[in-house]
N, C-alpha and C. Protein backbone atom coordinates (compact mmCIF):
# COMPACT_ATOMS: atom_id res chain seq x y z
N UNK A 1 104.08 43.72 122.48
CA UNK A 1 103.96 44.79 121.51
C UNK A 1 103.15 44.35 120.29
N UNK A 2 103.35 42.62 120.19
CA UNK A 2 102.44 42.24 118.78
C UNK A 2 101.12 42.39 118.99
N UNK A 3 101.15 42.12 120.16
CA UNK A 3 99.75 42.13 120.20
C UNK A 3 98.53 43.50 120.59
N UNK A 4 99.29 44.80 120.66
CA UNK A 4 98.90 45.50 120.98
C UNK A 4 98.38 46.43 119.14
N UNK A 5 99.69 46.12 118.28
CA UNK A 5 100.05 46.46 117.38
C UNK A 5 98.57 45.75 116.51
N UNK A 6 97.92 44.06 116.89
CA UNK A 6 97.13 43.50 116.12
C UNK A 6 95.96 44.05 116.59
N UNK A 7 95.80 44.12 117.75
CA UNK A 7 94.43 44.95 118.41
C UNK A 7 94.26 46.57 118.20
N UNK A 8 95.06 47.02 117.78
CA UNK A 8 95.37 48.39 116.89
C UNK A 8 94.29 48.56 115.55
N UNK A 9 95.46 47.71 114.87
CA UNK A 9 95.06 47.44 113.60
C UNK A 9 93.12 46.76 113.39
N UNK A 10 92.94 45.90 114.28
CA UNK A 10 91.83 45.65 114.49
C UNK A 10 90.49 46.42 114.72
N UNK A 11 91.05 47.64 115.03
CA UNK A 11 90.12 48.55 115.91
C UNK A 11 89.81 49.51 114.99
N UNK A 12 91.06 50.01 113.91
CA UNK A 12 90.77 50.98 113.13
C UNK A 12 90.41 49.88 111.71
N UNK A 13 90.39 48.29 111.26
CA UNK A 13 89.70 48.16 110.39
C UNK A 13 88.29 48.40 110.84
N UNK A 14 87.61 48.13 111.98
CA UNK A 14 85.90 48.28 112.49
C UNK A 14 86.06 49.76 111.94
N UNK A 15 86.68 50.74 112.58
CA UNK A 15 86.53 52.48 112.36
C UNK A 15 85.98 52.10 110.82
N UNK A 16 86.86 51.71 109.95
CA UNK A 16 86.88 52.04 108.39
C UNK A 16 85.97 51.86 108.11
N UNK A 17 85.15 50.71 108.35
CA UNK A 17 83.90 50.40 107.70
C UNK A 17 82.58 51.75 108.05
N UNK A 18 83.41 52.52 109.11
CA UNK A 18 82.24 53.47 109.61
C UNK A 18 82.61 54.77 108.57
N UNK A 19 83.65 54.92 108.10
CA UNK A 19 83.62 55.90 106.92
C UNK A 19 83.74 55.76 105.24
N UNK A 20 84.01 54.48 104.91
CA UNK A 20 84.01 53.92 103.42
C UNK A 20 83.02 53.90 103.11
N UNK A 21 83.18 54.38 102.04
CA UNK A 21 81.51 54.18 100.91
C UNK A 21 81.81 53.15 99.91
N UNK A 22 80.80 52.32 99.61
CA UNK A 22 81.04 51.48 98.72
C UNK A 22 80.52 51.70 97.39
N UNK A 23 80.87 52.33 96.25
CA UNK A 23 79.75 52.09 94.80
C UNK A 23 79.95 50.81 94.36
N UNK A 24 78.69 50.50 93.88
CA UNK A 24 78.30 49.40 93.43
C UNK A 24 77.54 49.66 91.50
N UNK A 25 78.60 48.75 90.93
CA UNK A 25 78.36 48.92 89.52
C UNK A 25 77.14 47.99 89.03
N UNK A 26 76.24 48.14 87.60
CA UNK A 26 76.30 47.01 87.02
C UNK A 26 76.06 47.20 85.65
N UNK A 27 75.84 46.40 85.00
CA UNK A 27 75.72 46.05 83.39
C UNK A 27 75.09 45.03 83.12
N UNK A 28 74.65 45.16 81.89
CA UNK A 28 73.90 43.63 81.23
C UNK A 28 74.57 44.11 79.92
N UNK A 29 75.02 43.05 79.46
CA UNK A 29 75.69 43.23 78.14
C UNK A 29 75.01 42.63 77.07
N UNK A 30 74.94 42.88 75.78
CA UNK A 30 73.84 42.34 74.81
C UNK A 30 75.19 41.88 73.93
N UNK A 31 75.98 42.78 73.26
CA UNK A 31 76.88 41.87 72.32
C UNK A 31 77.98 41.70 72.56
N UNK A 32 79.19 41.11 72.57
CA UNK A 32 80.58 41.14 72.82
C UNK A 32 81.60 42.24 72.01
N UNK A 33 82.47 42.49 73.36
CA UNK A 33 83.03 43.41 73.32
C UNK A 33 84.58 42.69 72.33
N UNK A 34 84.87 44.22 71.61
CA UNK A 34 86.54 43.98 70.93
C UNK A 34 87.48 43.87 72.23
N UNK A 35 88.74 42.84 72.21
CA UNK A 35 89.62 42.49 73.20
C UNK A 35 90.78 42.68 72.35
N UNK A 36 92.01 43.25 73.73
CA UNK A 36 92.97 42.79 72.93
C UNK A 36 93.16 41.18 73.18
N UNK A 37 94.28 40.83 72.32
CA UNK A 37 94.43 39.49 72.58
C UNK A 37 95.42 38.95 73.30
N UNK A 38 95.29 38.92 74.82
CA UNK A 38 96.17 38.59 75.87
C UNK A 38 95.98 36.98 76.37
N UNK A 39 96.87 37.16 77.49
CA UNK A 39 96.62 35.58 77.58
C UNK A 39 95.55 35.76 79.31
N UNK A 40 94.92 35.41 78.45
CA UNK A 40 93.72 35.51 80.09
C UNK A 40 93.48 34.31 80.44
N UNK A 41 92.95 33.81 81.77
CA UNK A 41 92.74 32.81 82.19
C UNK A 41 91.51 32.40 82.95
N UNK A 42 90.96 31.50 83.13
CA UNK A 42 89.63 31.29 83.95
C UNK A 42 90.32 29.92 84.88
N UNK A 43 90.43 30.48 85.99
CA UNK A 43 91.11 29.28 86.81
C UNK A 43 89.85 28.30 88.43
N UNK A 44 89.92 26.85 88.29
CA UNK A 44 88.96 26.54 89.08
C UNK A 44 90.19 26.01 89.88
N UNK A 45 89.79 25.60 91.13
CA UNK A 45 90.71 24.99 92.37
C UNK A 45 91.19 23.66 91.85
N UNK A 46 90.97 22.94 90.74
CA UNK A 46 91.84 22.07 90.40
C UNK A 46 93.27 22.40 89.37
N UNK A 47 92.82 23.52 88.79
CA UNK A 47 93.72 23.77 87.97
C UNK A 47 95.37 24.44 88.43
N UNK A 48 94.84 24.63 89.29
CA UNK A 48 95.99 25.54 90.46
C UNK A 48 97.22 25.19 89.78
N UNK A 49 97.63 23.66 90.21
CA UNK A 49 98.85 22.96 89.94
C UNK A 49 99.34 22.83 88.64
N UNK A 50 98.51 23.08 87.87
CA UNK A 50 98.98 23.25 86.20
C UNK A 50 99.75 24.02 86.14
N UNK A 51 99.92 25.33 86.48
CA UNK A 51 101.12 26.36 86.18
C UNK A 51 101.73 26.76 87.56
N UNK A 52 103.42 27.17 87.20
CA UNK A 52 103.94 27.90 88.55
C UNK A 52 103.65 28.95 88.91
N UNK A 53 103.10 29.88 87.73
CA UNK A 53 102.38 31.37 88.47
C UNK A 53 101.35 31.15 88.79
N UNK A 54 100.15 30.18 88.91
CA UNK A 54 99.67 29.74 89.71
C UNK A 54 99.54 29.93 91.01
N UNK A 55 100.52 28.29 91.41
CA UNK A 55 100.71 27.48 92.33
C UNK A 55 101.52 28.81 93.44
N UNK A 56 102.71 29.21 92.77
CA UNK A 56 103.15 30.75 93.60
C UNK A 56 102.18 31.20 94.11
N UNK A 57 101.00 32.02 93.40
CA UNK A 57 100.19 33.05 93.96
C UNK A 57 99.63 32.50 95.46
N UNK A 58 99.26 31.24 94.93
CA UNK A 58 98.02 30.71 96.21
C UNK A 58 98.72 30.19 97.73
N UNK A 59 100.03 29.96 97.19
CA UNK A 59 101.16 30.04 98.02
C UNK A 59 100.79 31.22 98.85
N UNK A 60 101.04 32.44 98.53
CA UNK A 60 100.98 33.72 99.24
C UNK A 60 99.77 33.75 99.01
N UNK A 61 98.82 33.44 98.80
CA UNK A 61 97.17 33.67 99.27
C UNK A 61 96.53 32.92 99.30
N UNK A 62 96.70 31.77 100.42
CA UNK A 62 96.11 30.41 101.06
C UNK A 62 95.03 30.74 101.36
N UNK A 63 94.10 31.63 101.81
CA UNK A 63 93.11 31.80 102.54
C UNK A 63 92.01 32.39 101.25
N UNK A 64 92.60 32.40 100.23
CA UNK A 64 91.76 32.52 98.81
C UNK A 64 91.07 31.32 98.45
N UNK A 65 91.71 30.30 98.60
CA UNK A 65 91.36 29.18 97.82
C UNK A 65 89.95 28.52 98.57
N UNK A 66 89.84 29.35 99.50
CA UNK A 66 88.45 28.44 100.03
C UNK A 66 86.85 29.46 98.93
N UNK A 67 88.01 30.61 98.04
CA UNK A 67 86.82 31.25 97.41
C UNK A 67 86.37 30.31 96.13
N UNK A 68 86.95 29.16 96.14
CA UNK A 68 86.55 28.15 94.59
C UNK A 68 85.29 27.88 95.05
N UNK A 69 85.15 27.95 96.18
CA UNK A 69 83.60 26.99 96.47
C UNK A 69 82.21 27.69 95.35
N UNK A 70 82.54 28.96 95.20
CA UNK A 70 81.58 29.47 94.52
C UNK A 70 81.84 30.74 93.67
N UNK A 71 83.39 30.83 93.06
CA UNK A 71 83.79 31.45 92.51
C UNK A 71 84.79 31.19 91.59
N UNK A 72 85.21 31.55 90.50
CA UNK A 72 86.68 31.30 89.87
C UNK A 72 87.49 32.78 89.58
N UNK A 73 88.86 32.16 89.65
CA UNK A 73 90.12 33.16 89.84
C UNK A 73 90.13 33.52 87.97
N UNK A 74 89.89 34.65 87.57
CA UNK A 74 89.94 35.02 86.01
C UNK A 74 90.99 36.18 86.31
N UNK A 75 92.00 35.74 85.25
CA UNK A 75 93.03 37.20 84.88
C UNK A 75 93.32 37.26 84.08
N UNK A 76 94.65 37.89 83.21
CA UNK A 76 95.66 38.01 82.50
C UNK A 76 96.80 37.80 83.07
N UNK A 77 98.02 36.78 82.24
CA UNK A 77 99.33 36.51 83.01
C UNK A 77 99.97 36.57 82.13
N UNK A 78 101.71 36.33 81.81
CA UNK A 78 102.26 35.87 80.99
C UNK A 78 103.00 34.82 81.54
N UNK A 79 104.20 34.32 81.27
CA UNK A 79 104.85 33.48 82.12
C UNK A 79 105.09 32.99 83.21
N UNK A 80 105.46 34.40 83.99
CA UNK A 80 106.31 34.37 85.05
C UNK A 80 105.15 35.05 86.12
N UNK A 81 103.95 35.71 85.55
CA UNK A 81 103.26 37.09 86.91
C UNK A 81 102.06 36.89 85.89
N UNK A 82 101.42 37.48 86.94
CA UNK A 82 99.96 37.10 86.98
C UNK A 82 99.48 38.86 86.78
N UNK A 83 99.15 39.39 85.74
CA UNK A 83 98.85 41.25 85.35
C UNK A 83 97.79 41.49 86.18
N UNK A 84 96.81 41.33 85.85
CA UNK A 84 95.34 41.87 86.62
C UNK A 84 94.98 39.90 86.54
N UNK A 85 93.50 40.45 87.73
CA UNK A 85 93.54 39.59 88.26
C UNK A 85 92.31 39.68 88.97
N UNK A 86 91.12 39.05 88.98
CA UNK A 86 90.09 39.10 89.79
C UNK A 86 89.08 37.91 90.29
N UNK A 87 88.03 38.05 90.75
CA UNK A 87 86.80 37.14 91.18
C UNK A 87 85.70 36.91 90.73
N UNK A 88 85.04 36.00 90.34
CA UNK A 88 83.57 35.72 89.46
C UNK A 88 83.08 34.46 90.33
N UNK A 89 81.84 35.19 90.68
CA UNK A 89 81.09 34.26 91.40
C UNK A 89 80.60 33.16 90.04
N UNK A 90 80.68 31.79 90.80
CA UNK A 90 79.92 30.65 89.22
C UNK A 90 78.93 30.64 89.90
N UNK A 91 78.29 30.59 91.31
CA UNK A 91 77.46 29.92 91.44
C UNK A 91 76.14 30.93 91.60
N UNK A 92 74.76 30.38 91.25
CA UNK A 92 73.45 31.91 91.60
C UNK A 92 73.56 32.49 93.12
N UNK A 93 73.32 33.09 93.69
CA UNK A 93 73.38 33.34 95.15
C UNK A 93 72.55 34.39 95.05
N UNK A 94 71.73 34.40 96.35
CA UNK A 94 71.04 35.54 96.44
C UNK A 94 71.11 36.65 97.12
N UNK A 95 72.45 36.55 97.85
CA UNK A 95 72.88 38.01 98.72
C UNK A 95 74.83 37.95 98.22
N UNK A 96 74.86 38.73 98.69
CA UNK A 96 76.53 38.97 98.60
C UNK A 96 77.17 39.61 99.75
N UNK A 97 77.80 39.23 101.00
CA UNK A 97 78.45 39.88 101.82
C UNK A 97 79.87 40.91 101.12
N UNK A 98 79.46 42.19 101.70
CA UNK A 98 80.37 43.23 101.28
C UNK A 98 81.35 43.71 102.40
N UNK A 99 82.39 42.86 102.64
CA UNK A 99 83.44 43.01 103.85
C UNK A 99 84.03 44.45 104.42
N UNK A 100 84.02 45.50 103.38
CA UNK A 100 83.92 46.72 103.63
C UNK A 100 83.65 47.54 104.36
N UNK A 101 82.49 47.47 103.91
CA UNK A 101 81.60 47.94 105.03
C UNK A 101 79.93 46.90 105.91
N UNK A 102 80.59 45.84 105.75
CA UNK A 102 80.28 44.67 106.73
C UNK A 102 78.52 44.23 106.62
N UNK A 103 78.29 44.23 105.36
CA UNK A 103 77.03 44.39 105.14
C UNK A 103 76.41 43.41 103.56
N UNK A 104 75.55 42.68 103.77
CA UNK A 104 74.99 42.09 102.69
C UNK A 104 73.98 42.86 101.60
N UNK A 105 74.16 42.48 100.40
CA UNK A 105 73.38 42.78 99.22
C UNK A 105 72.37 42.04 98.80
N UNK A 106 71.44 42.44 98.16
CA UNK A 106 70.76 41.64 97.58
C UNK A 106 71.74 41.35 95.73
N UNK A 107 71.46 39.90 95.43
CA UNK A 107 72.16 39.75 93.92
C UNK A 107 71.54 38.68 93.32
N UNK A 108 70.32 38.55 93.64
CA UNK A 108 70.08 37.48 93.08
C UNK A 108 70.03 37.21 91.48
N UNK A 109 70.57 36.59 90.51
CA UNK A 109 70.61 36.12 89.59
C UNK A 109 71.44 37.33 88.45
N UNK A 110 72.69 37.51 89.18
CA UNK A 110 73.51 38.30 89.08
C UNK A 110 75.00 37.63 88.96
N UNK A 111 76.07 38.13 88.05
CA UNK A 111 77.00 37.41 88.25
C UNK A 111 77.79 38.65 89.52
N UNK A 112 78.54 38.50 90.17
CA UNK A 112 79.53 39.36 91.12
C UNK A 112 81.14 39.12 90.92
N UNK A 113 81.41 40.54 90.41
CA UNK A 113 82.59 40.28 90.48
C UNK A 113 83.55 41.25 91.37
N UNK A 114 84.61 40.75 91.82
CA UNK A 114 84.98 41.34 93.45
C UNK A 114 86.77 40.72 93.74
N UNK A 115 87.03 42.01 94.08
CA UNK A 115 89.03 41.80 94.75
C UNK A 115 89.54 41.72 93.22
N UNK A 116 89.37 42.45 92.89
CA UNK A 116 90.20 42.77 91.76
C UNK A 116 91.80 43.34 91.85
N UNK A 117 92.86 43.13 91.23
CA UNK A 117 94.64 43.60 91.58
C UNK A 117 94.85 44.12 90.10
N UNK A 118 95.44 44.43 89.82
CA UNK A 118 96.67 44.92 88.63
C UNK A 118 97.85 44.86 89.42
N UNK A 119 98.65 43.98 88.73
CA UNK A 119 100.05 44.56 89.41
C UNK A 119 100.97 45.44 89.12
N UNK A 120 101.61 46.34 90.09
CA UNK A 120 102.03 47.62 89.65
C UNK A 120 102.56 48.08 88.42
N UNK A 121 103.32 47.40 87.92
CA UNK A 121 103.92 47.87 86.81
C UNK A 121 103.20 47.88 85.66
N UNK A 122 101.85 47.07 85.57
CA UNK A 122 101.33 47.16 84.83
C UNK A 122 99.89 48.34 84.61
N UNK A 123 99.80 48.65 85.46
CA UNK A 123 98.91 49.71 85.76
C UNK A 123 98.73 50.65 84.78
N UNK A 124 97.70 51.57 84.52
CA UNK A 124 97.06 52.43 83.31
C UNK A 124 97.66 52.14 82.14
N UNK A 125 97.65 50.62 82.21
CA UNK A 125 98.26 50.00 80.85
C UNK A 125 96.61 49.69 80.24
N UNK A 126 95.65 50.04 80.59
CA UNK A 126 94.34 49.14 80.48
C UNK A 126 94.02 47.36 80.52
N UNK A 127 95.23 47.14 81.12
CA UNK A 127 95.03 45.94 81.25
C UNK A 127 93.64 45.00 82.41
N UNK A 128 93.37 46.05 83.06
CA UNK A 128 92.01 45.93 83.96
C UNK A 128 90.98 46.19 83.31
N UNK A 129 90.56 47.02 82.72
CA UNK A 129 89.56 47.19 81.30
C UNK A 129 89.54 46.26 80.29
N UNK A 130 90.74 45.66 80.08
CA UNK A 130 90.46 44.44 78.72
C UNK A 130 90.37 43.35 80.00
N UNK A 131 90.73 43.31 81.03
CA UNK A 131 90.25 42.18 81.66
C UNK A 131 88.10 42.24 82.36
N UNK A 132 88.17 43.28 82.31
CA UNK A 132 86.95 42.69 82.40
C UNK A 132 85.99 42.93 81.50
N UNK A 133 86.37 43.61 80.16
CA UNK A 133 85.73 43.39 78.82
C UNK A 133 85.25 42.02 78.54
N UNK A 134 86.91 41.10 78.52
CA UNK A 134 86.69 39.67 78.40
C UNK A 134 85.44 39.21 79.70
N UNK A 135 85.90 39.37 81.06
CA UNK A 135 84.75 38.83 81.59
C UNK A 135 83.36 39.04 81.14
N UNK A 136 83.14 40.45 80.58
CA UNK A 136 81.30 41.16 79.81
C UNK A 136 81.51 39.83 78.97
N UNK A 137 82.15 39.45 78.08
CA UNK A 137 82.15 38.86 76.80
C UNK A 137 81.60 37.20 77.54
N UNK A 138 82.08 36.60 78.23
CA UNK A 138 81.43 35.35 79.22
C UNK A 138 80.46 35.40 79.60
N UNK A 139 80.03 36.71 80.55
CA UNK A 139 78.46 36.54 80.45
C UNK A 139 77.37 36.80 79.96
N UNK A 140 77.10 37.43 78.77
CA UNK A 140 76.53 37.64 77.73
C UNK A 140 74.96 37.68 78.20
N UNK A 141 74.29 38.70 78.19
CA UNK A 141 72.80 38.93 78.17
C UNK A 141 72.64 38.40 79.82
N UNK A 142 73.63 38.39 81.35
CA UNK A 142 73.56 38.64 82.41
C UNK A 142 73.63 39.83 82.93
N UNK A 143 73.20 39.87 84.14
CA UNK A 143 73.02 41.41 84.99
C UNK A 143 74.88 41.15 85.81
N UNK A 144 75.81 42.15 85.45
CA UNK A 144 76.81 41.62 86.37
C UNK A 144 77.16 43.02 87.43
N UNK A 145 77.53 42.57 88.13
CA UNK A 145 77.87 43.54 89.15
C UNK A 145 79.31 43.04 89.94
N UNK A 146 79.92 44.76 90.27
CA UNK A 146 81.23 45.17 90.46
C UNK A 146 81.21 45.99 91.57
N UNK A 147 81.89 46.04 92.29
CA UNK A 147 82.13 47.21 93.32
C UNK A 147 83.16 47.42 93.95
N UNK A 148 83.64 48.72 94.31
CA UNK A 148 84.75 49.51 94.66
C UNK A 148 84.17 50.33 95.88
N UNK A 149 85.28 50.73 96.60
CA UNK A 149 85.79 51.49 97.10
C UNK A 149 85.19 52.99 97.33
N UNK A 150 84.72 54.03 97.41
CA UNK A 150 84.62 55.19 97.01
C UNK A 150 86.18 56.38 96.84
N UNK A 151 87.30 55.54 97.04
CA UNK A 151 88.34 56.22 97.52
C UNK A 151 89.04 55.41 96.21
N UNK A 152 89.01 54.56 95.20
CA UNK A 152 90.01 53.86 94.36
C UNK A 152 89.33 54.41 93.20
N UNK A 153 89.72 55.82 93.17
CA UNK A 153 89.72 56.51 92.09
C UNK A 153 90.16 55.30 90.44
N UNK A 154 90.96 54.87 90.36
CA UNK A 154 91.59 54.21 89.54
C UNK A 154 90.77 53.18 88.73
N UNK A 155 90.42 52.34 89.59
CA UNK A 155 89.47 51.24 89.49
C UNK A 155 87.69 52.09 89.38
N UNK A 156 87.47 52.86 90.09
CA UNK A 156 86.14 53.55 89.21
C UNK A 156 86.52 53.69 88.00
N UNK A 157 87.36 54.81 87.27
CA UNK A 157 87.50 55.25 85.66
C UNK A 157 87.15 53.87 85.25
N UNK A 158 88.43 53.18 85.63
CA UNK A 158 88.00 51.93 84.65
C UNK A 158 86.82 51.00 84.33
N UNK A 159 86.35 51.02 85.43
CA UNK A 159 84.87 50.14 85.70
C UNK A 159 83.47 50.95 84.73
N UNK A 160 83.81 52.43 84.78
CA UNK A 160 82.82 53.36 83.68
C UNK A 160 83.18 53.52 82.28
N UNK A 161 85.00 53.07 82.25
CA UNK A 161 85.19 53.08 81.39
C UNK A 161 84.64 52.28 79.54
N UNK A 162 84.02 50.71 80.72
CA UNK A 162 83.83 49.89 79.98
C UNK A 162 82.58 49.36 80.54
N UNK A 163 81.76 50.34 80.52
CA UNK A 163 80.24 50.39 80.36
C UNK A 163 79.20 50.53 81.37
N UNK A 164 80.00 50.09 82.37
CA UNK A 164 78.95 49.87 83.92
C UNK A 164 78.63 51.18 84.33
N UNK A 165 77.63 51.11 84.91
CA UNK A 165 76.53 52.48 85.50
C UNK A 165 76.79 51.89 87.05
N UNK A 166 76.75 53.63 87.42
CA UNK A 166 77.02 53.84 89.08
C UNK A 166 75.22 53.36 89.63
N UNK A 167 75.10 52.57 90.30
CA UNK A 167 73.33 52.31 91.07
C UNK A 167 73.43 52.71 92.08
N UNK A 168 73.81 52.02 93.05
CA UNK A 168 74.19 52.42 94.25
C UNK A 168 75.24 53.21 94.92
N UNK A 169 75.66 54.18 96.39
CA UNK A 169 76.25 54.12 96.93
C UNK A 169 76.07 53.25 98.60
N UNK A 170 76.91 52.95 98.74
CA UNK A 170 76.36 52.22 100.17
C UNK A 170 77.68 52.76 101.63
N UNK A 171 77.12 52.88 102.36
CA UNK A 171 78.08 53.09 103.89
C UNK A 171 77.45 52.46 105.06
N UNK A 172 78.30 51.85 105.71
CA UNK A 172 77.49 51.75 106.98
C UNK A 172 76.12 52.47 108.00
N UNK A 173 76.20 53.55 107.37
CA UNK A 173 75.72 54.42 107.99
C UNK A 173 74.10 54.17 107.29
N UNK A 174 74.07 53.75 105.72
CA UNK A 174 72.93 53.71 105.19
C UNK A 174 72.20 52.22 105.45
N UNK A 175 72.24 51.62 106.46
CA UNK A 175 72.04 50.39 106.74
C UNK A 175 71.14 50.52 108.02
């Protein structure tokens, strides 16, 4: 039955990619933005072990940590939980695979940022908006780019909220 249940599931992630649209944001920011003042973090694969909300997360998302090779984990936390929470490519790259809808970008000399969370309770708190205010504020006078979903209503507002312009839409279909 598991295995009928995984070859299921398998079959309708391929479907998805045949009806998701992807928008794709970006921005170049010239001056830094007002923040509130939270406790945000910029985390590299050594730092993991410094904190237990940390070391927890990667616990339950082992298959993340191979994203240090060319990215760092940036959020907001307090003690105990980790609020929002996302991805920043460090390194230049000149394409970007979009798992979505199963298809590469061009990005060259672009920062990318990607898999973004809020965790529930914290939600239309704007805590995803001051988190990636702070990220605008890091890369300063870069081209950065974001992308969603066409269906995560939530995460669009916010992404226009704080400055980024719609460029693209993308689907499998436009490939």
């Amino acid at each position: 039955m598991n295995k009928i249940l995984l070859k299921m599931k398998e079959i309708l992630k391929f479907l998805y990619k045949y009806f998701i649209k992807v928008y794709i944001f970006e921005l170049k920011i010239q001056k830094k933005n007002k923040i509130k003042n939270l406790n945000y973090f910029q985390l590299s694969l050594k730092d993991i072990k410094k904190e237990k909300v940390f070391e927890n997360y990667f616990k339950k998302n082992v298959s993340k940590l191979k994203r240090f090779k060319n990215s760092k984990f940036i959020g907001i936390k307090n003690n105990k939980l980790i609020i929002a929470s996302g991805w920043q490519t460090t390194k230049n790259i000149d394409r970007w695979f979009i798992e979505e809808i199963d298809t590469k970008i061009n990005v060259f000399n672009c920062v990318v940022l990607y898999d973004f969370y809020t965790n529930g309770e914290y939600r239309n708190k704007k805590y995803y908006q001051n988190l990636l205010k702070y990220i605008q504020n890091l890369n300063l006078n870069k081209k950065i780019i974001i992308y969603t979903t066409s269906g995560n209503k939530r995460s669009i507002r916010a992404i226009k909220a704080v400055n980024f312009k719609k460029k693209i839409t993308l689907s499998k279909f436009d490939l």
